[in-house]
Protein backbone atom coordinates (compact mmCIF):
# COMPACT_ATOMS: atom_id res chain seq x y z
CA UNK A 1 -7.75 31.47 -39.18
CA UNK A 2 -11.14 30.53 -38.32
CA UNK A 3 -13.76 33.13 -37.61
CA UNK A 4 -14.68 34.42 -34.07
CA UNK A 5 -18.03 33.09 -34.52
CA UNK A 6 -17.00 29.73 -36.08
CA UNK A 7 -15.04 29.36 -33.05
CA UNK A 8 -17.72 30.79 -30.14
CA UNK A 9 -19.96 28.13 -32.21
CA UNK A 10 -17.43 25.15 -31.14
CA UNK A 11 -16.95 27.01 -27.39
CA UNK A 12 -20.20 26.43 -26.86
CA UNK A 13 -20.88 22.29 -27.77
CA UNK A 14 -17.78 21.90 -25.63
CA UNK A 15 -18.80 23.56 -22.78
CA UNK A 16 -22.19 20.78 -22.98
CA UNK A 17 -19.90 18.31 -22.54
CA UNK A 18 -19.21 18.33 -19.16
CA UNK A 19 -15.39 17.80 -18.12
CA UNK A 20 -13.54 16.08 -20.81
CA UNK A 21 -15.12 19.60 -23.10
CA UNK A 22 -14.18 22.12 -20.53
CA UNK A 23 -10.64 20.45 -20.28
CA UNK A 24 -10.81 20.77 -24.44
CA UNK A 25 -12.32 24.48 -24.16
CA UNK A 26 -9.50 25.72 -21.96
CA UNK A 27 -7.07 24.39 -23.96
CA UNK A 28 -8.73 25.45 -27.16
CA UNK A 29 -8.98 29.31 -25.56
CA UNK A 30 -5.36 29.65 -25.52
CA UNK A 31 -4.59 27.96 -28.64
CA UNK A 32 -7.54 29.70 -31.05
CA UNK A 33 -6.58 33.10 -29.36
CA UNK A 34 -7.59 35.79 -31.95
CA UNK A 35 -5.02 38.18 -33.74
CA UNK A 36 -6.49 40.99 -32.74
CA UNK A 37 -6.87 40.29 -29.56
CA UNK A 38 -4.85 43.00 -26.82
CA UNK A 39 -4.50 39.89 -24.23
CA UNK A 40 -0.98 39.29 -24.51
CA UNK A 41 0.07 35.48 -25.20
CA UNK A 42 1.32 33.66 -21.71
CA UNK A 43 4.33 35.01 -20.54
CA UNK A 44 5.01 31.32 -18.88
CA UNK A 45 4.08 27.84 -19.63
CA UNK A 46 3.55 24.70 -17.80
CA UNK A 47 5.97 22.01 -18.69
CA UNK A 48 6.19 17.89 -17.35
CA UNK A 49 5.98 16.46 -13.71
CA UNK A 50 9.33 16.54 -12.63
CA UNK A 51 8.55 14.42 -9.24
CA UNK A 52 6.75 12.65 -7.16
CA UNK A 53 7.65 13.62 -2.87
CA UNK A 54 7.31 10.94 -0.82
CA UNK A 55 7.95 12.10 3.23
CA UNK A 56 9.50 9.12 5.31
CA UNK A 57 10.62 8.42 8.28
CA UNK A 58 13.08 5.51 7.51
CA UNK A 59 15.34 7.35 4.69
CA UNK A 60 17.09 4.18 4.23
CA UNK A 61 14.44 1.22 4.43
CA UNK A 62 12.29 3.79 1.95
CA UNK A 63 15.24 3.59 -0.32
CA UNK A 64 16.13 -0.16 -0.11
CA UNK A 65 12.49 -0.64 -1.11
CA UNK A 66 12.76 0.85 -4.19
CA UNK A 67 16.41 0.06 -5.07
CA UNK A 68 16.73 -3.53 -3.85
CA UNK A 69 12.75 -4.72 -3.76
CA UNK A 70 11.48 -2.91 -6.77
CA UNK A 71 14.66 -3.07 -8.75
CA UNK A 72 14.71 1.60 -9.24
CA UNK A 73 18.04 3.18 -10.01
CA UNK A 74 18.33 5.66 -6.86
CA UNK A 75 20.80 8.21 -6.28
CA UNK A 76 23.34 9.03 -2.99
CA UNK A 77 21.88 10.70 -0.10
CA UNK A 78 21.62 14.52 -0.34
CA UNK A 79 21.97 16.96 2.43
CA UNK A 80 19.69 20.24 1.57
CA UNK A 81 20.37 22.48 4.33
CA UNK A 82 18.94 25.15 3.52
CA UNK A 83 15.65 23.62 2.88
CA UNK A 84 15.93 21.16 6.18
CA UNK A 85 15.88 17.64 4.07
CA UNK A 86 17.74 15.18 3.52
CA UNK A 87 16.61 13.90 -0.08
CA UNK A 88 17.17 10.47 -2.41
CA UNK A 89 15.85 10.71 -6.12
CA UNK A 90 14.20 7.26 -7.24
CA UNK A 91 14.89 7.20 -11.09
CA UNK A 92 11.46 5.97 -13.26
CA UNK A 93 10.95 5.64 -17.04
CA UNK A 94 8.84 9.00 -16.99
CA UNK A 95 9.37 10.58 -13.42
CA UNK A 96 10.60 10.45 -10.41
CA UNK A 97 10.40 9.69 -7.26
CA UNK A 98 11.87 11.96 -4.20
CA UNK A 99 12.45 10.61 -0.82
CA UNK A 100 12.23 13.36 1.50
CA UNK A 101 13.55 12.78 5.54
CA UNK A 102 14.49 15.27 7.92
CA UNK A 103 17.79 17.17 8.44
CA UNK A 104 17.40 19.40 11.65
CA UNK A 105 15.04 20.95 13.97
CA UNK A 106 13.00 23.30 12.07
CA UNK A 107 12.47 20.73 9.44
CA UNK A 108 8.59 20.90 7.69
CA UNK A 109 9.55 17.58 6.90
CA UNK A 110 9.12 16.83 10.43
CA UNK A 111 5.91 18.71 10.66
CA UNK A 112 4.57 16.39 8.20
CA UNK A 113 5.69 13.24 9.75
CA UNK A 114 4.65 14.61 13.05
CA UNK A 115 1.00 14.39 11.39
CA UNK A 116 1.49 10.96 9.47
CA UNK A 117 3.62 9.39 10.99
CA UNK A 118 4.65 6.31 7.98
CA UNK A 119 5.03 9.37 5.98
CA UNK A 120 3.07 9.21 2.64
CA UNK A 121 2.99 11.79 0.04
CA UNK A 122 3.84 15.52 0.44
CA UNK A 123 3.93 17.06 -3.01
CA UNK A 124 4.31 17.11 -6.24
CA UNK A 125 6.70 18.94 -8.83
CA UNK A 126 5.46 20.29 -12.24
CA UNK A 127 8.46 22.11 -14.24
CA UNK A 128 7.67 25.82 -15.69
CA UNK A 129 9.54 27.62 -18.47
CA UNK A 130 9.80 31.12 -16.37
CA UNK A 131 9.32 31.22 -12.45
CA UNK A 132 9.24 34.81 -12.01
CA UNK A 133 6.66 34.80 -14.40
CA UNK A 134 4.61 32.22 -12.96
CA UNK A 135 4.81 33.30 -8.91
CA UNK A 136 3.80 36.65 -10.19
CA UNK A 137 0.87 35.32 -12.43
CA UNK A 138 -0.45 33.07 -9.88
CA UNK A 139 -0.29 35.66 -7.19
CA UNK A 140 -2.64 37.71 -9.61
CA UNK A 141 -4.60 34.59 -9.25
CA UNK A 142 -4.50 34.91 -5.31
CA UNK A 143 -2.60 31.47 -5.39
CA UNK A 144 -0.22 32.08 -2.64
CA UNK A 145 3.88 31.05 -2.75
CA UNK A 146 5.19 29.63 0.13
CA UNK A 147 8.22 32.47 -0.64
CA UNK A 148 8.91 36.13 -1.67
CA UNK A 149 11.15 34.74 -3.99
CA UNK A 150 12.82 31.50 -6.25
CA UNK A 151 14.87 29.39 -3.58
CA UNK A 152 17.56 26.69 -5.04
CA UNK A 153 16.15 23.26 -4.91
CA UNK A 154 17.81 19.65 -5.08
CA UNK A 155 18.49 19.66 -9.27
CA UNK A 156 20.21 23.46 -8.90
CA UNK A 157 17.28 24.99 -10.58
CA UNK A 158 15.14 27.65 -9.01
CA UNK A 159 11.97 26.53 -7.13
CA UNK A 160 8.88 27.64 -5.69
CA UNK A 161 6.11 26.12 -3.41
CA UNK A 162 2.28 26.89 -3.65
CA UNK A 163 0.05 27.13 -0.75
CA UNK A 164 -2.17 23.66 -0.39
CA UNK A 165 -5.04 25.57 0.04
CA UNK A 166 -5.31 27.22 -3.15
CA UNK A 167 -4.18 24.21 -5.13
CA UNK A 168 -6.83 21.61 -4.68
CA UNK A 169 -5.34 20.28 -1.14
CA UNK A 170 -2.32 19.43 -2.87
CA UNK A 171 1.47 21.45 -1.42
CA UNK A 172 3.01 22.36 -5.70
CA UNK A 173 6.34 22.95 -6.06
CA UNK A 174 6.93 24.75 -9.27
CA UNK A 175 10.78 24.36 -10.90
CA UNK A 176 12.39 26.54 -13.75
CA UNK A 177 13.09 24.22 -16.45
């Protein structure tokens, strides 16, 4: 293992070099961690995109687009009650792609498309290895979840949404891998 000093040495020409270092030093903090080091190793990890959310108001001219324009593989309709959406999942090489519209009145699908009115995008979906672990290590963080806890979302797995404001203007929807 390389020395502390070796490695506070390399820290420190990576933090002159502006973003692409400080991406590099981040990464390199975790992974260079020292053995003797109390901080325990990350109890959760960060895992791929899972999907794209697209809001629309035309659930089935948004799909034909994809399907019959763009040539996609796209799935039946979904009803998803309890989150007040109706959803299709556009199939991609390395993603996907889910079409959100509204099912009933308290939708915050509606809410969006009450603001933009074509729809557009309204979040994104990064998978995670341990959701407890992560709501209650971003709450440390004072990111704030859009829940208490994990609800059931559209692939059966456990999900979580992450207030806008505290990630970068973007609404994240975290899912348990």
């Amino acid at each position: 293992m390389r020395s502390m000093r070796h490695l506070t040495q390399i820290a420190s020409r990576l933090s002159g070099m502006g973003g692409v270092g400080s991406r590099l030093l981040s990464h390199s903090a975790v992974t260079f961690q020292s053995p003797k080091s109390k901080v325990p190793a990350a109890l959760w990890k960060l895992g791929s995109l899972n999907h794209v959310a697209i809001a629309t108001p035309d659930l089935e001219k948004s799909t034909a687009l994809y399907r019959d324009v763009l040539g996609a593989e796209v799935s039946e309709v979904e009803a998803l009650p309890e989150h007040g959406v109706y959803t299709v999942f556009v199939k991609l090489d390395n993603t996907k792609l889910e079409l959100l519209h509204p099912l009933g009145e308290n939708s915050p699908i509606q809410n969006f498309l009450d603001k933009n009115k074509n729809g557009g995008m309204h979040h994104i979906c990064i998978e995670v290895n341990d959701i407890k672990s992560a709501m209650a290590d971003l709450q440390a963080q004072k990111i704030r979840c859009l829940s208490k806890e994990p609800k059931i979302g559209a692939h059966g797995k456990p999900v979580v949404f992450l207030h806008p404001k505290d990630c970068a203007g973007v609404l994240v929807e975290l899912e348990e891998a």
